[in-house]
Each structure stands twice: as structure tokens, then as C-alpha cells.
N, C-alpha and C. Protein backbone atom coordinates (compact mmCIF):
# COMPACT_ATOMS: atom_id res chain seq x y z
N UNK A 1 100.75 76.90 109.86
CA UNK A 1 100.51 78.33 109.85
C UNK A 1 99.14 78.57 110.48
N UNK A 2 99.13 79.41 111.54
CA UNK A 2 97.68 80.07 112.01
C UNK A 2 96.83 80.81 111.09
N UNK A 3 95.88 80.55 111.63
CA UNK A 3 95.09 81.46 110.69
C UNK A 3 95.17 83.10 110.77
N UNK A 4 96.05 83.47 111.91
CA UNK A 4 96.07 84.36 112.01
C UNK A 4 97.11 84.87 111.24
N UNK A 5 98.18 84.22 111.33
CA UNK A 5 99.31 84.66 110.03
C UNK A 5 98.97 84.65 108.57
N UNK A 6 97.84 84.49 108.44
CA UNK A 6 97.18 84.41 106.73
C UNK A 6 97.56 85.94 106.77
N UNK A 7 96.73 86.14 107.88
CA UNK A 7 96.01 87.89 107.45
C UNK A 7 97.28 89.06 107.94
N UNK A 8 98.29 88.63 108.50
CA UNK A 8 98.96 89.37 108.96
C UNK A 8 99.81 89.89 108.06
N UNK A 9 100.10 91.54 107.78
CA UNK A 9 100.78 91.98 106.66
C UNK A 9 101.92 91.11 106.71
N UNK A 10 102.33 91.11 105.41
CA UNK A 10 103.19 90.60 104.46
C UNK A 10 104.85 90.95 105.50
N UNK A 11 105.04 92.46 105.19
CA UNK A 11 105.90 92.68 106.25
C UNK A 11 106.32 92.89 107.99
N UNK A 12 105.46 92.03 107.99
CA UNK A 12 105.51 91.27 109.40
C UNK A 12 105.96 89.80 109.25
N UNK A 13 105.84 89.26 108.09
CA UNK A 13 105.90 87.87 108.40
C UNK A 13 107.15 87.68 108.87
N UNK A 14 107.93 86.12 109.55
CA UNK A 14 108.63 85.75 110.41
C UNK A 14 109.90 85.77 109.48
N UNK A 15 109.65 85.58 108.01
CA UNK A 15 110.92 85.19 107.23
C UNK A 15 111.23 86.86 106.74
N UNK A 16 112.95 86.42 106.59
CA UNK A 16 113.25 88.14 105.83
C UNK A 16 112.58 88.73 104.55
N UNK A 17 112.71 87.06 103.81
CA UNK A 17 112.84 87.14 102.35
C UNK A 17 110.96 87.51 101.69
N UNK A 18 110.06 86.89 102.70
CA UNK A 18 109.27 87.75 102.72
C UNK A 18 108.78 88.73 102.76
N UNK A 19 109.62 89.21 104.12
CA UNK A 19 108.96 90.65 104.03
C UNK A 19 109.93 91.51 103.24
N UNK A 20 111.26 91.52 102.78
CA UNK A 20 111.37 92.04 101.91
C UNK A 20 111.05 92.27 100.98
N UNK A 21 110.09 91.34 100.06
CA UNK A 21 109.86 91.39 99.08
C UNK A 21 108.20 92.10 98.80
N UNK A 22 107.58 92.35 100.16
CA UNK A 22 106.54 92.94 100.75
C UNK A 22 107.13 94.81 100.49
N UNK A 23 108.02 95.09 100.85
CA UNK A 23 108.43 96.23 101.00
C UNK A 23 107.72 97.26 99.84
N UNK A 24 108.24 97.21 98.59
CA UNK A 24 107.91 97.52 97.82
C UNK A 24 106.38 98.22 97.53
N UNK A 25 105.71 97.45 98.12
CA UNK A 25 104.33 97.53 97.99
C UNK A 25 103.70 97.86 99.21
N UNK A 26 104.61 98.91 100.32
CA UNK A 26 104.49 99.96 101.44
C UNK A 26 104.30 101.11 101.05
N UNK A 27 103.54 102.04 101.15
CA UNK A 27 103.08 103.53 100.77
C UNK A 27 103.17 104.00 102.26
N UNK A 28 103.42 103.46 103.26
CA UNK A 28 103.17 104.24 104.60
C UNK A 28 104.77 104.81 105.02
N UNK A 29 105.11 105.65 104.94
CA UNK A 29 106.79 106.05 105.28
C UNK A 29 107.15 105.97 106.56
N UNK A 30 105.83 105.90 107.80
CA UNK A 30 106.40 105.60 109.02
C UNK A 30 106.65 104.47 109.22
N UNK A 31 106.24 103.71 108.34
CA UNK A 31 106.54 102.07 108.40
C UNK A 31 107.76 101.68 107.80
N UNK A 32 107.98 101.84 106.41
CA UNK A 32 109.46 101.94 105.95
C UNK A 32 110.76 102.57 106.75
N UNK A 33 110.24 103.81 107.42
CA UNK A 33 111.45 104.40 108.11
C UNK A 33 111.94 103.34 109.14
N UNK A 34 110.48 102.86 109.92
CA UNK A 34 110.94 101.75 111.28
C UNK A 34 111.32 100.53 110.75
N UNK A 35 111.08 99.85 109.37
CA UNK A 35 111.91 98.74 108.62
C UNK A 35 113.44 98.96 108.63
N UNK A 36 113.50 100.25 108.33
CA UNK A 36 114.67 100.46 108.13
C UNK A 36 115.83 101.05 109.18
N UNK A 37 115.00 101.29 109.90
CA UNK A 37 116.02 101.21 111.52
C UNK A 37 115.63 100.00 112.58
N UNK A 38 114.50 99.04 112.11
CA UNK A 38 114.87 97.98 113.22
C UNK A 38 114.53 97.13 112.93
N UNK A 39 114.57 96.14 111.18
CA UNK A 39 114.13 95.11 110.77
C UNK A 39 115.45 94.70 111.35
N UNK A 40 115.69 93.23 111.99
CA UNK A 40 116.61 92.49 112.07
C UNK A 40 117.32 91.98 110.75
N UNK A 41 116.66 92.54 109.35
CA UNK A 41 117.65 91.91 108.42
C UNK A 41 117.84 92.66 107.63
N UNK A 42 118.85 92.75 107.29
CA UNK A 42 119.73 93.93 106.62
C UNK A 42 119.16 94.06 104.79
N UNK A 43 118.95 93.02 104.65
CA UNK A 43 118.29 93.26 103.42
C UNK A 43 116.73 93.84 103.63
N UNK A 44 116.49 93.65 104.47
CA UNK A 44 114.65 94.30 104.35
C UNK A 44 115.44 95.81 104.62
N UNK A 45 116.13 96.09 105.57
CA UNK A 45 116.40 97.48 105.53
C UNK A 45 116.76 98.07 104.70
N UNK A 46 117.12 97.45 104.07
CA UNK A 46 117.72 98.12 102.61
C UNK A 46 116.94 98.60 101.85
N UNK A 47 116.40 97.53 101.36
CA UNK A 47 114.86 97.33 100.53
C UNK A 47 113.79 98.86 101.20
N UNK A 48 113.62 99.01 102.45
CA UNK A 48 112.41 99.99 103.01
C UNK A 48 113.65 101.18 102.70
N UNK A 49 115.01 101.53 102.84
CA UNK A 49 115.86 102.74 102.60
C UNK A 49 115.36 102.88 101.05
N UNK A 50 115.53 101.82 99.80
CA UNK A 50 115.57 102.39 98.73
C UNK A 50 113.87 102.69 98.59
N UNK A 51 112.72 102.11 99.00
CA UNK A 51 111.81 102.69 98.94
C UNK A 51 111.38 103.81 99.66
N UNK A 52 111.56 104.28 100.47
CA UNK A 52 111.66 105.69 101.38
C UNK A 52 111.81 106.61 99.99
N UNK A 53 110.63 107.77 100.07
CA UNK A 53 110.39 108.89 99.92
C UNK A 53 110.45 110.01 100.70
N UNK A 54 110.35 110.26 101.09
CA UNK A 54 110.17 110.69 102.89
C UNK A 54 111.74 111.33 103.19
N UNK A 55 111.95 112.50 102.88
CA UNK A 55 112.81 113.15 102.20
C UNK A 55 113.60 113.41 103.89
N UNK A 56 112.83 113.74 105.12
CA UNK A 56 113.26 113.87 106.27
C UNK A 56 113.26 112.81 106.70
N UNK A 57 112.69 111.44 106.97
CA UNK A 57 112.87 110.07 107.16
C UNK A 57 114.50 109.73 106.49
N UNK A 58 114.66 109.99 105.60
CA UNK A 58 115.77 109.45 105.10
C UNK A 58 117.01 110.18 105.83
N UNK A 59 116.72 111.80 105.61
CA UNK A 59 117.86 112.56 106.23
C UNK A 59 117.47 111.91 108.21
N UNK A 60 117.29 111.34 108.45
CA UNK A 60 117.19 111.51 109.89
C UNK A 60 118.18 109.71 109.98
N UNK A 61 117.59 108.85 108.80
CA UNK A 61 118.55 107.72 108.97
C UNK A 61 119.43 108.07 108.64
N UNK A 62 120.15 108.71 107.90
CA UNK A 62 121.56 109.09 107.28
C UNK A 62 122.54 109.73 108.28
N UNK A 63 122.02 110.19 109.26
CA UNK A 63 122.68 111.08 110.51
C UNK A 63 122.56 109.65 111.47
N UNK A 64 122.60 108.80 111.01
CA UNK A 64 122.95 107.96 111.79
C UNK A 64 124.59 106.91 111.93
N UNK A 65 124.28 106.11 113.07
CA UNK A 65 125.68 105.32 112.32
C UNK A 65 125.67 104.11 112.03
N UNK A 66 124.44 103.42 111.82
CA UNK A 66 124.70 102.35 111.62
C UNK A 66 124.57 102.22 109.61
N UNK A 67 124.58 100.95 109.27
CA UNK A 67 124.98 100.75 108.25
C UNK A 67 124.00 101.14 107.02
N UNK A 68 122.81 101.12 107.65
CA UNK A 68 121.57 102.04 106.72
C UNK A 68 122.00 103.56 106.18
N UNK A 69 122.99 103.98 107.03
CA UNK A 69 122.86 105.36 107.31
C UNK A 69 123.60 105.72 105.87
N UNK A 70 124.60 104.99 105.35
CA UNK A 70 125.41 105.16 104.33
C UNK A 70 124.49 105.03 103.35
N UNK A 71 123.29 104.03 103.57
CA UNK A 71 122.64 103.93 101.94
C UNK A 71 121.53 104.94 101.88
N UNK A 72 121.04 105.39 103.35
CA UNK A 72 119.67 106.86 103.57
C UNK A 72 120.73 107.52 103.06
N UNK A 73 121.99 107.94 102.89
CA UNK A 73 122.69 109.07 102.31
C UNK A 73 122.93 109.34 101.14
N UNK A 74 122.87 108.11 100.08
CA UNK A 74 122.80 107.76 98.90
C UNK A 74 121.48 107.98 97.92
N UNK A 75 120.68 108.00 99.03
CA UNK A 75 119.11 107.98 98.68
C UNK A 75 118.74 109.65 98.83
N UNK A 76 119.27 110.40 99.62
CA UNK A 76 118.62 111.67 99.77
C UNK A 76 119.24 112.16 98.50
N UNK A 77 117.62 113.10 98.38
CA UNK A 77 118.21 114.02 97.20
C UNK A 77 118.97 115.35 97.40
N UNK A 78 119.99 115.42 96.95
CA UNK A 78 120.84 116.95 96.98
C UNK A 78 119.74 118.23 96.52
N UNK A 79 120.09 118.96 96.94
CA UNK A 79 119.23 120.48 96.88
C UNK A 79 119.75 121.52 95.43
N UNK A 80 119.84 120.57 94.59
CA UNK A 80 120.68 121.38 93.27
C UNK A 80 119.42 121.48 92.79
């Protein structure tokens, strides 16, 4: 490992299971939204969909078609 990968956020690192487990502990929603439309692994996307707050982040993955889009739809809150 470089020394440079010490310092490099968590959800960057090379493995999924890392940075999924990094997710959680994201407060930035432009970062979760882009986890969640272009992490190569379906579980980190998941993981940044159920952490998404970001009430238009979510509605904007949900109008989508890939497979996030079903769980950003699950995640938005209804207007009741």
C-alpha cells in the first residue's frame, strides 16, 4: 500500500467492501448521489441510496432506469 492510499478517503478505496462500509459516515450528498449512480458495485450504491437525504438527489435517481432507481424510489419520501 502507498502511502498515498493511507490518506485517501475511505470511499475511494479500490475494494467495494470498503468503501461501502465508508458510506455511512458521508455527510456530503453530492458524493453519495455520484456513489450511487457510478460506484461499479452495486452494493456501495445501495448503501450511498439508503444514506441519501437529499430529497431531489434521490428523486432525480429514481427517474432513472437503472437498478438504483427502484431503491431512490423506495427511499423518497411521499408528500402526505
Amino acid at each position: 500500500m502507498s502511502i498515498f492510499a493511507r490518506f485517501r478517503a475511505k470511499w475511494k478505496h479500490p475494494d467495494a467492501e470498503v468503501r461501502a462500509a465508508a458510506v455511512p459516515g458521508i455527510s456530503d450528498q453530492a458524493v453519495l448521489e455520484r456513489l450511487a449512480e457510478h460506484d461499479p458495485a452495486e452494493s456501495v450504491q445501495l448503501a450511498a441510496v439508503q444514506a441519501l437525504t437529499d430529497q431531489n438527489a434521490l428523486a432525480r435517481l429514481a427517474l432513472g432506469s437503472s437498478t438504483m432507481a427502484v431503491a431512490a424510489r423506495g427511499a423518497c419520501r411521499t408528500g402526505s
